[in-house]
N, C-alpha and C. Protein backbone atom coordinates (compact mmCIF):
# COMPACT_ATOMS: atom_id res chain seq x y z
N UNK A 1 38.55 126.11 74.59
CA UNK A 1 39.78 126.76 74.24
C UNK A 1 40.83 126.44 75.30
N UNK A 2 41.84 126.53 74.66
CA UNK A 2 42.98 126.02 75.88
C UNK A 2 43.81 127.22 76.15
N UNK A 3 44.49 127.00 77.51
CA UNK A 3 45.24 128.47 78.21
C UNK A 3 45.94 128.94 77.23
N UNK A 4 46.08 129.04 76.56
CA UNK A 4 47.07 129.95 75.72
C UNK A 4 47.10 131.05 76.21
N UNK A 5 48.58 132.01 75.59
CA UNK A 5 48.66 133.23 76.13
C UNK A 5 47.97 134.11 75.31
N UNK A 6 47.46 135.28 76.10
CA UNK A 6 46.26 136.30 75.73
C UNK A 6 47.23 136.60 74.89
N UNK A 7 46.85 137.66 73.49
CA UNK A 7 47.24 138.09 72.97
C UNK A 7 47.83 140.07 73.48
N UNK A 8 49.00 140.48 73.59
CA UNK A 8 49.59 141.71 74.14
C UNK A 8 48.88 143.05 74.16
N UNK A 9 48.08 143.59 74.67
CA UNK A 9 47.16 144.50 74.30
C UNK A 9 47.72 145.97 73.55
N UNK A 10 49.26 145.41 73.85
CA UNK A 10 49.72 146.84 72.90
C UNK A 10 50.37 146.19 71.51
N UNK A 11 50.28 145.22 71.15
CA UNK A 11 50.72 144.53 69.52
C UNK A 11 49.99 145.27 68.37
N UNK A 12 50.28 145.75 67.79
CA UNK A 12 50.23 147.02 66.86
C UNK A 12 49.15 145.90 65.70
N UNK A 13 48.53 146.56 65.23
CA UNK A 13 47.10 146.19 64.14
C UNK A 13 48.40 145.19 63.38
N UNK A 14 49.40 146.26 62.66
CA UNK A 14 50.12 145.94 61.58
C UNK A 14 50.60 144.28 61.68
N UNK A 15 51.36 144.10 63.06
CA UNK A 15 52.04 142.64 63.92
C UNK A 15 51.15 141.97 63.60
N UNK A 16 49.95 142.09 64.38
CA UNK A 16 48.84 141.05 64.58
C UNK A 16 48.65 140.51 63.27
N UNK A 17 48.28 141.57 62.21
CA UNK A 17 47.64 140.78 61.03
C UNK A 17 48.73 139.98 60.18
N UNK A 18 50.02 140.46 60.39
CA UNK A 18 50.89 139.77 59.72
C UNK A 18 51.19 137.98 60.21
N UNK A 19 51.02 138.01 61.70
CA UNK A 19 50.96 136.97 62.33
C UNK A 19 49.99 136.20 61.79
N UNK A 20 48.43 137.00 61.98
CA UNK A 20 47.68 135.75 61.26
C UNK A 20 47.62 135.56 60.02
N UNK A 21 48.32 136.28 59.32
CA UNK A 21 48.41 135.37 57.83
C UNK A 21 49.16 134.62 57.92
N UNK A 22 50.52 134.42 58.78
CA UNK A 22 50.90 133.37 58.37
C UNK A 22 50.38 131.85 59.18
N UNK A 23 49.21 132.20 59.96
CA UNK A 23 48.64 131.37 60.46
C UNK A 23 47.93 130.60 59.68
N UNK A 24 46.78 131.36 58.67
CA UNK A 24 46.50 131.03 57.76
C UNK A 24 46.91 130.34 56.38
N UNK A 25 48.39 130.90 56.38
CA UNK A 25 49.30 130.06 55.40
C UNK A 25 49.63 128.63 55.79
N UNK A 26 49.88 128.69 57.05
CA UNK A 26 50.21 127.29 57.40
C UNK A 26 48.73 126.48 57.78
N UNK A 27 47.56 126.92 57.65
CA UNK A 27 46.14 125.89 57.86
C UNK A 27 46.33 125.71 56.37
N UNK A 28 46.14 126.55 55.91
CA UNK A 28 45.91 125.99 54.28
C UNK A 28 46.85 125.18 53.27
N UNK A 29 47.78 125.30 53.85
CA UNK A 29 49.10 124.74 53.58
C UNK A 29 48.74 122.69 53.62
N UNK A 30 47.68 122.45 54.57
CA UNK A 30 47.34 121.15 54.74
C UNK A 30 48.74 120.61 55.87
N UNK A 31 49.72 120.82 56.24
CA UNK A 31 51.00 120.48 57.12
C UNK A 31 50.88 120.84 58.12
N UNK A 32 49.93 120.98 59.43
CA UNK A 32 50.07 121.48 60.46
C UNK A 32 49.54 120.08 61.15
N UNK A 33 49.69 118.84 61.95
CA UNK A 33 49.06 118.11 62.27
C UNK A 33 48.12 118.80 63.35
N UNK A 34 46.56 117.74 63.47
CA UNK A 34 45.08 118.19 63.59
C UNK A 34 45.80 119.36 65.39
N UNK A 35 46.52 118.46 65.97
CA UNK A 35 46.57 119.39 67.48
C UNK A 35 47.17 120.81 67.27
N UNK A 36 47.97 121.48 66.26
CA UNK A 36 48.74 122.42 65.69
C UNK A 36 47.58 123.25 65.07
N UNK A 37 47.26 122.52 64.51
CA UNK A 37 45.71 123.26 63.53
C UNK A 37 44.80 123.83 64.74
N UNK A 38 44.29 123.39 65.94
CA UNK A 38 43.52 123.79 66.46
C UNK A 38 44.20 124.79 67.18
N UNK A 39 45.45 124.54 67.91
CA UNK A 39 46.11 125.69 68.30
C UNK A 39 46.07 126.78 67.61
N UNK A 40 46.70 126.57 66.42
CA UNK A 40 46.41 127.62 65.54
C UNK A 40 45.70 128.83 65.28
N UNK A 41 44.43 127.60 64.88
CA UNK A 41 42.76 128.25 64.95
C UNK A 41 42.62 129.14 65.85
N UNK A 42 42.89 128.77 67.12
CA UNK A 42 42.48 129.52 68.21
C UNK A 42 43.32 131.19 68.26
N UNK A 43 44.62 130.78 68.26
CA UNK A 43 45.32 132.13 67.66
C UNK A 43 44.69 133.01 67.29
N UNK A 44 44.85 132.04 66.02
CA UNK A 44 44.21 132.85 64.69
C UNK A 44 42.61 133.76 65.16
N UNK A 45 41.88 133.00 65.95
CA UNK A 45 40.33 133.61 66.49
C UNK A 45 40.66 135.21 66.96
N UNK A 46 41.83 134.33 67.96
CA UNK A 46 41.97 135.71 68.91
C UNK A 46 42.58 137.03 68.11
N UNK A 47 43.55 136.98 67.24
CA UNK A 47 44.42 137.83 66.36
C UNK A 47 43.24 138.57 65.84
N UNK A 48 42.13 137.61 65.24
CA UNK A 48 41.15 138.28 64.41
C UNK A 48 40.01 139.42 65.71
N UNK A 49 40.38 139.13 66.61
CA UNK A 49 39.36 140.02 67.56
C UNK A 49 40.45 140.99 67.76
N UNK A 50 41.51 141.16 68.28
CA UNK A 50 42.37 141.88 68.51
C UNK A 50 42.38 142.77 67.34
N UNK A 51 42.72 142.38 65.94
CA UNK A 51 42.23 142.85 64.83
C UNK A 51 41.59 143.93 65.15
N UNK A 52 40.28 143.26 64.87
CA UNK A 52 38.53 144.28 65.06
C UNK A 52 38.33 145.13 66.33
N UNK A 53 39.19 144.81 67.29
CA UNK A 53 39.20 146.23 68.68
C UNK A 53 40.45 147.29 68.11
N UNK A 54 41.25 146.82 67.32
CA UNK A 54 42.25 147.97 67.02
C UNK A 54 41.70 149.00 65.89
N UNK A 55 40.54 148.27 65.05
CA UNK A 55 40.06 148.76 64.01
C UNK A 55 39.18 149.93 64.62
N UNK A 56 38.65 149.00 65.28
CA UNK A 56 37.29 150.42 66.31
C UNK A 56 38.00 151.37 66.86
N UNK A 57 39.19 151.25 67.55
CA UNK A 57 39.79 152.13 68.04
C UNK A 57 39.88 153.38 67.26
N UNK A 58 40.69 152.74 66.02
CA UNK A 58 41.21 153.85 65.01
C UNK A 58 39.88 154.32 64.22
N UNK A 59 38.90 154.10 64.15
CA UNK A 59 37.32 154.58 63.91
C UNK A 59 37.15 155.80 64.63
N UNK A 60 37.27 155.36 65.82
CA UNK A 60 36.34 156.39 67.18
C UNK A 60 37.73 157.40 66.68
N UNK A 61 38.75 157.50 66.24
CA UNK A 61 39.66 158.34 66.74
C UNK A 61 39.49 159.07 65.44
N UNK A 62 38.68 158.98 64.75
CA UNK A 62 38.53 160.05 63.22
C UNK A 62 37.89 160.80 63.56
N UNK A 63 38.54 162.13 63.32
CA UNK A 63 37.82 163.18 63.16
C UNK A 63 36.87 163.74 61.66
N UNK A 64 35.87 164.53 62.35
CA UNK A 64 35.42 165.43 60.68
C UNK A 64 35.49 166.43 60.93
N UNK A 65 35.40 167.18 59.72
CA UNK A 65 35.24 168.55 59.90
C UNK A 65 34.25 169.06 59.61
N UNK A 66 33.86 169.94 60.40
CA UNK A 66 32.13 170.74 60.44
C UNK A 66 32.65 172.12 59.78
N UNK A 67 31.81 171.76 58.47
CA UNK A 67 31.89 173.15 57.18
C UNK A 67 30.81 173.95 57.92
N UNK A 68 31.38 175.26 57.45
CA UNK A 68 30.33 176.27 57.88
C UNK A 68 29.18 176.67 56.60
N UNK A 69 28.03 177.57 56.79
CA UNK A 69 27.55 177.81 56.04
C UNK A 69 27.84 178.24 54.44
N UNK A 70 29.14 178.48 54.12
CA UNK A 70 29.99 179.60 53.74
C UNK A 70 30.73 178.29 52.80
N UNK A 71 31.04 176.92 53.21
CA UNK A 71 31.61 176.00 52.53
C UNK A 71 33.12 175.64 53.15
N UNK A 72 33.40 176.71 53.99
CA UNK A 72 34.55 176.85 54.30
C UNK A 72 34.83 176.38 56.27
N UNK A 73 36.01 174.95 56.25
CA UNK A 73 35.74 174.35 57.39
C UNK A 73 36.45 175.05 58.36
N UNK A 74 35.27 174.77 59.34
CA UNK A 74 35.74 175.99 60.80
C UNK A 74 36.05 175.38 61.73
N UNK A 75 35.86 173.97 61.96
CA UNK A 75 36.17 173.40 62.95
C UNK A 75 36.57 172.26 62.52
N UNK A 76 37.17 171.18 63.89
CA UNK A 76 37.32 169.68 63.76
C UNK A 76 37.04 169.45 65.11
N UNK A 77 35.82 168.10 64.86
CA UNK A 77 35.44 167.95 66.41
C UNK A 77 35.46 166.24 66.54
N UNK A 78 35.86 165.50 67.28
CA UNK A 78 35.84 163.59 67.16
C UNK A 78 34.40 163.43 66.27
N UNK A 79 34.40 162.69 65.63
CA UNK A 79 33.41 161.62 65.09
C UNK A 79 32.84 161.21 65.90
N UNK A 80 31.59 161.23 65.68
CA UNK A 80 30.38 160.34 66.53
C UNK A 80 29.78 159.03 65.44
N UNK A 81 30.74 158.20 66.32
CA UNK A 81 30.47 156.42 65.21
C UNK A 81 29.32 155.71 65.83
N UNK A 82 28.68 156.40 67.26
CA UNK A 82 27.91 155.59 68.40
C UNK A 82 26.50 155.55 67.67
């Protein structure tokens, strides 16, 4: 992989994925010559991990709610995804 710049650790899920589609538009597109394409690719790798840590994030951050005997919910405590 080549130095490229890391991807911003605060670029919002929404940015990122919009970015790599159009990354993807332009691989599939066949018009990116082969050194552009791999740049690309690589982007595109990283966007897709950046992706999947913003996803986990917003996972761990769901809450449930713990019904009581009664049917009726008494609490909200974090999700345990571990």
């Amino acid at each position: 992989m080549t130095d490229a710049a890391p991807i911003p650790a605060d670029l919002s899920f929404e940015d990122a994925l919009q970015r790599l589609e159009q990354i993807v538009s332009r691989l599939e597109s066949g018009q990116a010559p082969l050194e552009e394409s791999i740049t690309l690719y690589e982007e595109g790798a990283r966007l897709k991990a950046h992706c999947e840590d913003r996803l986990k994030a917003a996972q761990l951050r769901v809450e449930k709610i713990v019904v009581g005997a009664d049917g009726q919910a008494k609490a909200v405590e974090p999700a345990g995804f571990d």
